[in-house]
N, C-alpha and C. Protein backbone atom coordinates (compact mmCIF):
# COMPACT_ATOMS: atom_id res chain seq x y z
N UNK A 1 0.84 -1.18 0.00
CA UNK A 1 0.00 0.00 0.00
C UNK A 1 0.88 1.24 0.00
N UNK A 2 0.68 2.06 -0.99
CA UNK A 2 1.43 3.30 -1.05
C UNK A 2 0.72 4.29 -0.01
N UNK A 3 2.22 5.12 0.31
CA UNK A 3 1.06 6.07 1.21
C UNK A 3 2.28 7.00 0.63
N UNK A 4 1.63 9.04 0.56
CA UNK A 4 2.74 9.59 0.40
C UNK A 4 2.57 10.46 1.39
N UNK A 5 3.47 10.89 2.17
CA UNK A 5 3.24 11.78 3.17
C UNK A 5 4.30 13.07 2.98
N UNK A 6 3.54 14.53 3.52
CA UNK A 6 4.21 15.94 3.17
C UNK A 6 4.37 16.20 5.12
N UNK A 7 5.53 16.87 5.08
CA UNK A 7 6.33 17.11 6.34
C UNK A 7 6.00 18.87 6.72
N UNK A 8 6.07 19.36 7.70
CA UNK A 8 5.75 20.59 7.66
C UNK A 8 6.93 21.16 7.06
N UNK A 9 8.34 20.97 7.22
CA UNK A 9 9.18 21.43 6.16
C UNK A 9 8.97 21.41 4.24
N UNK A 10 7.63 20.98 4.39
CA UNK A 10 7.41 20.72 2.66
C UNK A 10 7.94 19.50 2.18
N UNK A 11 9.07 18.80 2.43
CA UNK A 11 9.31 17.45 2.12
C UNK A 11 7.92 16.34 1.83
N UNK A 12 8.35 15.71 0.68
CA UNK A 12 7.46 14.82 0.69
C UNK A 12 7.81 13.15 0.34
N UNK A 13 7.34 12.29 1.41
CA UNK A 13 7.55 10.86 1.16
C UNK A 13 7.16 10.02 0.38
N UNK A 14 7.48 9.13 -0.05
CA UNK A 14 6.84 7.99 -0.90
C UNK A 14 7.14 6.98 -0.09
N UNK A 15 6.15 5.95 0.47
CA UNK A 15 6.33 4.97 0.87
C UNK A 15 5.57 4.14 0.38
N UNK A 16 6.14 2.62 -0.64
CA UNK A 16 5.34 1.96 -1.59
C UNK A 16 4.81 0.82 -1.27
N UNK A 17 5.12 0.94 0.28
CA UNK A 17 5.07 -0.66 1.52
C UNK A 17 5.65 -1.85 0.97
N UNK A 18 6.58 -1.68 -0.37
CA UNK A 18 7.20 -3.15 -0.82
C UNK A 18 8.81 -2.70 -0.94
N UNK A 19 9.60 -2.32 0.10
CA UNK A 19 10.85 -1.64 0.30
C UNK A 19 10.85 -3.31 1.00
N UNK A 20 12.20 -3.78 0.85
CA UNK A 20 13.11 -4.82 1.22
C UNK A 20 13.52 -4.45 2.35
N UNK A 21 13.89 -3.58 3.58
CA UNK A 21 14.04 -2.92 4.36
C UNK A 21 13.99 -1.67 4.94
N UNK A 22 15.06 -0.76 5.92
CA UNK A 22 13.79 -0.10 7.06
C UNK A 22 14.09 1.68 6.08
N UNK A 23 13.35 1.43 4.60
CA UNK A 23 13.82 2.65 4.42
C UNK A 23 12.87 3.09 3.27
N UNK A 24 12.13 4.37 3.17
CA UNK A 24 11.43 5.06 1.95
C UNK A 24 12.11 4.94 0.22
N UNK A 25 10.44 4.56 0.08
CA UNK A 25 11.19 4.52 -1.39
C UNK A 25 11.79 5.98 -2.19
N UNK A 26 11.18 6.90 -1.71
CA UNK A 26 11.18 8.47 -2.40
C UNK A 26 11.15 9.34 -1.42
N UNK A 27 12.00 10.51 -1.54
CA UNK A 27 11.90 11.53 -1.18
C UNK A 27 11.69 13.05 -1.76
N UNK A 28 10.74 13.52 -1.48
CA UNK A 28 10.95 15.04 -2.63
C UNK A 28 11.42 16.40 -1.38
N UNK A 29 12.45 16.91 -2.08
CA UNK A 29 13.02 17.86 -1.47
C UNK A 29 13.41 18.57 -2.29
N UNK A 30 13.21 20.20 -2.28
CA UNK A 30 13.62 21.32 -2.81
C UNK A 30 13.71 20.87 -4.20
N UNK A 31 12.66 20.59 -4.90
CA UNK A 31 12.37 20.46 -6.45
C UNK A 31 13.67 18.95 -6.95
N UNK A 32 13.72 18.26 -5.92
CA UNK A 32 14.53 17.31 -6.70
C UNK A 32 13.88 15.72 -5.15
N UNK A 33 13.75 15.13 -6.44
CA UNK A 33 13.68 13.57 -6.50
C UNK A 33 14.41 12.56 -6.09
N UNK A 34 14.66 11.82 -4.86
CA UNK A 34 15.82 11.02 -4.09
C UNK A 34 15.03 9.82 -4.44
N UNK A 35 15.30 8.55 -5.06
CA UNK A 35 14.69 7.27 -5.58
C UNK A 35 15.93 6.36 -4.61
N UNK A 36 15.56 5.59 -3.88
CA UNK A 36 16.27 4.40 -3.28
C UNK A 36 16.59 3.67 -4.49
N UNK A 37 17.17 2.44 -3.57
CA UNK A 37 18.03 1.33 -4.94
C UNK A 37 16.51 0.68 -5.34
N UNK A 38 16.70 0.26 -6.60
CA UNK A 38 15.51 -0.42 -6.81
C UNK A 38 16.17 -1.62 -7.78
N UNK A 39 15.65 -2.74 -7.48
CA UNK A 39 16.00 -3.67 -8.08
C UNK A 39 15.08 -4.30 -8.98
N UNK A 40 14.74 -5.38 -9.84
CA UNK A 40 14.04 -6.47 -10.55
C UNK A 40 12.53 -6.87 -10.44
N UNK A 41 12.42 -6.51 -9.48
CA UNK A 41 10.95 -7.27 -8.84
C UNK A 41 10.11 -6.71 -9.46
N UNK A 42 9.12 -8.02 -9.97
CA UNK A 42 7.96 -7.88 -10.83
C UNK A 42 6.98 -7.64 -10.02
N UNK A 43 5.99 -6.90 -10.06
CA UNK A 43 4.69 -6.74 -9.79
C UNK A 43 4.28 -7.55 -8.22
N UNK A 44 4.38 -9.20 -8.44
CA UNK A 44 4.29 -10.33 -7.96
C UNK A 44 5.44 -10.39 -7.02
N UNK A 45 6.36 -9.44 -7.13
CA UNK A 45 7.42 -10.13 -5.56
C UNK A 45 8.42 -10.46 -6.33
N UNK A 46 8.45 -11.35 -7.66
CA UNK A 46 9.46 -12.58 -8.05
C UNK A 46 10.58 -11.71 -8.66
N UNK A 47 11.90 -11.93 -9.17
CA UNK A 47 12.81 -11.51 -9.73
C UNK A 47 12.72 -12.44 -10.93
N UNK A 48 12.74 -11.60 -12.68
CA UNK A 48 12.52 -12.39 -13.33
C UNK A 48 14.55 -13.27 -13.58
N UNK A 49 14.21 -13.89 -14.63
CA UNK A 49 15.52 -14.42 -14.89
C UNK A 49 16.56 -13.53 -15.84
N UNK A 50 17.87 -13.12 -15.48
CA UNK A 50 18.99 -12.40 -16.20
C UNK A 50 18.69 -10.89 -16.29
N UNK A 51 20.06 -10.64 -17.15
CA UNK A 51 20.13 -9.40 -16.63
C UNK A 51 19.46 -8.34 -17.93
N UNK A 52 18.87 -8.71 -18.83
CA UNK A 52 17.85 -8.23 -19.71
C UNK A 52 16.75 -7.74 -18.90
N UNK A 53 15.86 -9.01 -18.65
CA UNK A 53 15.02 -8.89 -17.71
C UNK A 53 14.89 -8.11 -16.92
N UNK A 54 15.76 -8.32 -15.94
CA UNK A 54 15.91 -7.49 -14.40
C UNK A 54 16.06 -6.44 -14.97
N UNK A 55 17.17 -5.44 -15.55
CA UNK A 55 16.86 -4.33 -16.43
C UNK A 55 15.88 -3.67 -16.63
N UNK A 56 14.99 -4.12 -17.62
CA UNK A 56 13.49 -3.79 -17.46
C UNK A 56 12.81 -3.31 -16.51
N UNK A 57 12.27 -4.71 -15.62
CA UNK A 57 11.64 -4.38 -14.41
C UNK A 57 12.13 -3.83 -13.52
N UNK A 58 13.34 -2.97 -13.06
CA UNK A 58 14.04 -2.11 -12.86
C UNK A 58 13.35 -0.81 -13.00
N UNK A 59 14.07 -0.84 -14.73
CA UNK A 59 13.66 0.60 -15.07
C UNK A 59 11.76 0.77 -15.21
N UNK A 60 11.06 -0.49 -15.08
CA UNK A 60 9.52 0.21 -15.15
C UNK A 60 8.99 0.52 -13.83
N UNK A 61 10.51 -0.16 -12.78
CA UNK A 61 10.03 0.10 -11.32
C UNK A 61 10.30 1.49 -10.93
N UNK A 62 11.06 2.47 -11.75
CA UNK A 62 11.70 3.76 -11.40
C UNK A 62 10.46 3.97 -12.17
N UNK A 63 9.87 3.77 -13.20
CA UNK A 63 9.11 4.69 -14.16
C UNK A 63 7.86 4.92 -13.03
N UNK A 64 7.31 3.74 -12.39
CA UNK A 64 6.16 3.44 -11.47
C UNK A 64 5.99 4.83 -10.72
N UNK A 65 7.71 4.74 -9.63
CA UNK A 65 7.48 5.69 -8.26
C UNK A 65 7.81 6.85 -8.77
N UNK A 66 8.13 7.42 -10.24
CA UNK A 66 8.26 8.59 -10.58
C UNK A 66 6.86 8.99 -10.67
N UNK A 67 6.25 8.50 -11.34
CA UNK A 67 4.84 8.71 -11.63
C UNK A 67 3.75 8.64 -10.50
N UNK A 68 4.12 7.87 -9.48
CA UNK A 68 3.56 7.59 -7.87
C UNK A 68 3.69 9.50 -7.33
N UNK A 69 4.69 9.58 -7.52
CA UNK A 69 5.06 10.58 -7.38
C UNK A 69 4.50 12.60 -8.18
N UNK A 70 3.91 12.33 -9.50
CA UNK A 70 3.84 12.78 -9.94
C UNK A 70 4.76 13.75 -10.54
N UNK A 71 5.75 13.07 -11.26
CA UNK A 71 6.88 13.22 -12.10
C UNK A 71 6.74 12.53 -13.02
N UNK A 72 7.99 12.79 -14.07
CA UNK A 72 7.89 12.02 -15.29
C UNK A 72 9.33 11.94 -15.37
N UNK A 73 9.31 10.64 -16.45
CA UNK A 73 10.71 10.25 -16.51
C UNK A 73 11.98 10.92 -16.75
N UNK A 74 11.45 11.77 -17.99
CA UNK A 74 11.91 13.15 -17.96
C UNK A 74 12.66 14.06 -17.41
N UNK A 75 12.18 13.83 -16.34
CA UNK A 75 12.81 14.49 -14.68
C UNK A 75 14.03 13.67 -14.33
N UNK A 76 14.66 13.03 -15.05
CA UNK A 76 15.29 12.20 -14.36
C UNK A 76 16.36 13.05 -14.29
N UNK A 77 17.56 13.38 -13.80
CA UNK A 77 19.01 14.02 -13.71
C UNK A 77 19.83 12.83 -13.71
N UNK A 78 20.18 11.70 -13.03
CA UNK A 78 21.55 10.78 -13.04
C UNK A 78 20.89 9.50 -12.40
N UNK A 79 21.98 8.82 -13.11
CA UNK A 79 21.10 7.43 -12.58
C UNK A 79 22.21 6.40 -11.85
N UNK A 80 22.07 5.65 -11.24
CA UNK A 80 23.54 5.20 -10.83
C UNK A 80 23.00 3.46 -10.97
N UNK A 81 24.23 2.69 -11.91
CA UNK A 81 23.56 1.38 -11.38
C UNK A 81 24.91 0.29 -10.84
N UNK A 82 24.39 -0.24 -10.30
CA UNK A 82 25.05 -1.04 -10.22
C UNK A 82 24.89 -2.81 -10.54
N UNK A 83 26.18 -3.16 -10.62
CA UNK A 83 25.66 -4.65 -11.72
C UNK A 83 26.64 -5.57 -10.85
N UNK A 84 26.21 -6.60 -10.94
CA UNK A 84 26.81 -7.57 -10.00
C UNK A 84 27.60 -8.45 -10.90
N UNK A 85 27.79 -8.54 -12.18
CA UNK A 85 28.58 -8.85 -13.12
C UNK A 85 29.06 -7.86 -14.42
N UNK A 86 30.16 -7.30 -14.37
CA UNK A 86 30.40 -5.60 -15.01
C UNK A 86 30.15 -6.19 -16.48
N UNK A 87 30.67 -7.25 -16.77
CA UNK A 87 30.48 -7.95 -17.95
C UNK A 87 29.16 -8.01 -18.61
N UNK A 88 28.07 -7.97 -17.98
CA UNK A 88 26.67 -7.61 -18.45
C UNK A 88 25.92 -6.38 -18.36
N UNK A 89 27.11 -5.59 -18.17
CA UNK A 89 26.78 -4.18 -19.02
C UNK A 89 26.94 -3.71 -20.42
N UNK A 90 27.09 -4.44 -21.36
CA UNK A 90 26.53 -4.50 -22.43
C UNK A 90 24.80 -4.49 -23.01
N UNK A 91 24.56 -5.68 -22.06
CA UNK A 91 22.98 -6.15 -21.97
C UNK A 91 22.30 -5.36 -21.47
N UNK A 92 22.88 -4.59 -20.36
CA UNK A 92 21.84 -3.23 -19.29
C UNK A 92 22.04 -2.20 -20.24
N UNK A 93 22.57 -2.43 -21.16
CA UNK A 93 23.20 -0.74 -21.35
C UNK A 93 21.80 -1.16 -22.70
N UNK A 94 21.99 -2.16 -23.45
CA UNK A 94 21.18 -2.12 -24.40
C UNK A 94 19.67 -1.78 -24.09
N UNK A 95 19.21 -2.37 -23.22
CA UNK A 95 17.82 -2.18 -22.83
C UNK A 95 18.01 -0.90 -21.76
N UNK A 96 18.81 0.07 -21.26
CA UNK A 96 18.60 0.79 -20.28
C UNK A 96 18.22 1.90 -21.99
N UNK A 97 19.04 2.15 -22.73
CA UNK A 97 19.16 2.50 -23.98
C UNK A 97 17.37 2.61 -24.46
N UNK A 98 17.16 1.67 -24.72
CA UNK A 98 15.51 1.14 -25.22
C UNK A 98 14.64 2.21 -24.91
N UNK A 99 15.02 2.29 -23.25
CA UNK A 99 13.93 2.66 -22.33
C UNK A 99 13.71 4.12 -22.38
N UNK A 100 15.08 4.65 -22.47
CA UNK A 100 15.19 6.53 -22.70
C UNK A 100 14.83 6.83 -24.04
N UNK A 101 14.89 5.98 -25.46
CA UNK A 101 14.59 6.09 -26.42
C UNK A 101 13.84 6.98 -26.80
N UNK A 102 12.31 7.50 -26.91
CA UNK A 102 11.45 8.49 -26.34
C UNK A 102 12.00 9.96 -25.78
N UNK A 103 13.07 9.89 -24.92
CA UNK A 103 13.09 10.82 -24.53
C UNK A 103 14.55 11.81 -25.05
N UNK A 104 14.69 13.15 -25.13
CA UNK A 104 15.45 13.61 -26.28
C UNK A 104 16.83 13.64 -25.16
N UNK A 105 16.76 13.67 -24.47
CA UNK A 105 18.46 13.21 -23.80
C UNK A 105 18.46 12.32 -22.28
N UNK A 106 19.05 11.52 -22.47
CA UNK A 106 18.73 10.72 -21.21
C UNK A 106 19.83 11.12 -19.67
N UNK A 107 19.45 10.74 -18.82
CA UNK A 107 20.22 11.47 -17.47
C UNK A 107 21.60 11.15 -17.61
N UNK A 108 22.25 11.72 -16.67
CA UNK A 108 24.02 11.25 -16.82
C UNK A 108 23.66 9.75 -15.79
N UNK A 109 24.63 9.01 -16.31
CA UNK A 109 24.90 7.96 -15.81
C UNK A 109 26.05 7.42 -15.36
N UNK A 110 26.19 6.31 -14.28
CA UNK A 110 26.89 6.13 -13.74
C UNK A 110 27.38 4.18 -13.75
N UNK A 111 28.17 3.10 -13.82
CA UNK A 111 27.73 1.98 -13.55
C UNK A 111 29.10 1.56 -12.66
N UNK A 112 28.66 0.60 -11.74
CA UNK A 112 29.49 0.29 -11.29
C UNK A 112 29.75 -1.69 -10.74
N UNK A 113 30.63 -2.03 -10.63
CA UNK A 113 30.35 -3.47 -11.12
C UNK A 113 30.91 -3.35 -8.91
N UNK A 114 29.46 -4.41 -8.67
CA UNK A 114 29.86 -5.21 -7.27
C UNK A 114 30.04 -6.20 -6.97
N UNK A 115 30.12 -6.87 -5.95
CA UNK A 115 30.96 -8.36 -5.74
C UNK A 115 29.49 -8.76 -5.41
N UNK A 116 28.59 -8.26 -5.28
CA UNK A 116 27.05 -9.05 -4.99
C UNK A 116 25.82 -7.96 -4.73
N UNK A 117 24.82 -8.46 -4.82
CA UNK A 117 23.51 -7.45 -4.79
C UNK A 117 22.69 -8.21 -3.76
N UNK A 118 21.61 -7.68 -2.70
CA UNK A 118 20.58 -8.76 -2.37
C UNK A 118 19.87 -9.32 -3.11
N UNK A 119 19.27 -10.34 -2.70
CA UNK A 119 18.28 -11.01 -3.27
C UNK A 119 18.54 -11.76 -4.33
N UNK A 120 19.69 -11.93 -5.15
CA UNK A 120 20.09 -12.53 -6.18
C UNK A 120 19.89 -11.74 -7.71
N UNK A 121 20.01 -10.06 -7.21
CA UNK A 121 19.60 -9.21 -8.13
C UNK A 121 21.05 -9.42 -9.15
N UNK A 122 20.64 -9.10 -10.12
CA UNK A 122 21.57 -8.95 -11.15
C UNK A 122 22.18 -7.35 -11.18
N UNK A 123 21.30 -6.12 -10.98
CA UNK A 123 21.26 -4.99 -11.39
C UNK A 123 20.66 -4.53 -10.31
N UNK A 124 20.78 -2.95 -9.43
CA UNK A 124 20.12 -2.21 -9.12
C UNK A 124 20.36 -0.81 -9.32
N UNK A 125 19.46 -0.09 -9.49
CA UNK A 125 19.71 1.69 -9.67
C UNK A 125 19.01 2.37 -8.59
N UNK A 126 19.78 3.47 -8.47
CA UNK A 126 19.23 4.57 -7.73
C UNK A 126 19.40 5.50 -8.19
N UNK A 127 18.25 6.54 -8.39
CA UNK A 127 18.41 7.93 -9.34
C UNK A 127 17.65 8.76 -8.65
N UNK A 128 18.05 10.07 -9.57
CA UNK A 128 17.66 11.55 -9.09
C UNK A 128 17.02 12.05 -10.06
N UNK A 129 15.89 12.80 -9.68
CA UNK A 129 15.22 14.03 -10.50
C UNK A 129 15.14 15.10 -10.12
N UNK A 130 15.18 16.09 -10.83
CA UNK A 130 15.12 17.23 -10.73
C UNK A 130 14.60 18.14 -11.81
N UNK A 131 13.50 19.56 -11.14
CA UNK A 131 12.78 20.14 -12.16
C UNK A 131 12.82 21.63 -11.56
N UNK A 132 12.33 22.58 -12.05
CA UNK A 132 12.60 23.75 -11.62
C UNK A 132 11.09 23.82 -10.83
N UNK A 133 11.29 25.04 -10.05
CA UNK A 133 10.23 25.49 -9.04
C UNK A 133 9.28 25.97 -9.61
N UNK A 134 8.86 25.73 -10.64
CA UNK A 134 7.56 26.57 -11.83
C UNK A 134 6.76 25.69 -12.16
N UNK A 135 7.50 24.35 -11.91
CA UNK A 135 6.15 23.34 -12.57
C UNK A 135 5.64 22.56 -11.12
């Protein structure tokens, strides 16, 4: 169950009640967008198979809480991922590629290869948005 909650400092939360541990999925502060790591998970809980896949449901899981949020992808500023095999950044890069397609410049990016992810993730990202104080 999503709930979003606004702070008397104006901050505002996203909490999507399906966080893996003790922490918000979103934060909005001073016209910019704080997205936790987000990994693979389909709809259903499950992590699909490889790193195509996971990719995807990744990036439709950022597209979700942007839009939870009332943002657009658009908004994105930098994205950071990390891959638990650097060698299948070819494959993320192709489908991360896919996904910005649509849009006329995609955020700066970042990748970085780790010795392991939870859950048996292949891939996770954490990104930022940011928009000016007019919209």
């Amino acid at each position: 169950m999503k709930t979003m909650i606004t702070d008397t400092s104006g901050r505002r939360y996203l909490n999507r009640g399906d966080a893996k541990g003790p922490f918000l999925t979103a934060i909005e502060s001073n016209h910019t967008l704080y997205i936790s790591g987000q990994g693979g998970f389909t709809s259903n809980g499950t992590i699909p198979e490889g790193i195509r896949d996971q990719t995807k449901a990744t990036l439709e899981n950022v597209r979700h809480i942007i839009e939870d949020c009332g943002w657009s992808v658009s908004d994105l500023v930098q994205i950071t991922c990390y891959l638990a095999d650097i060698e299948e950044w070819g494959t993320m890069n192709s489908e991360y590629e896919k996904f910005f397609a649509n849009q006329p410049l995609p955020p700066t990016r970042t990748a970085i290869g780790v010795a392991a992810l939870p859950f048996g993730l292949r891939v996770e990202m954490t990104c930022t948005a940011s928009r000016d104080a007019n919209r």
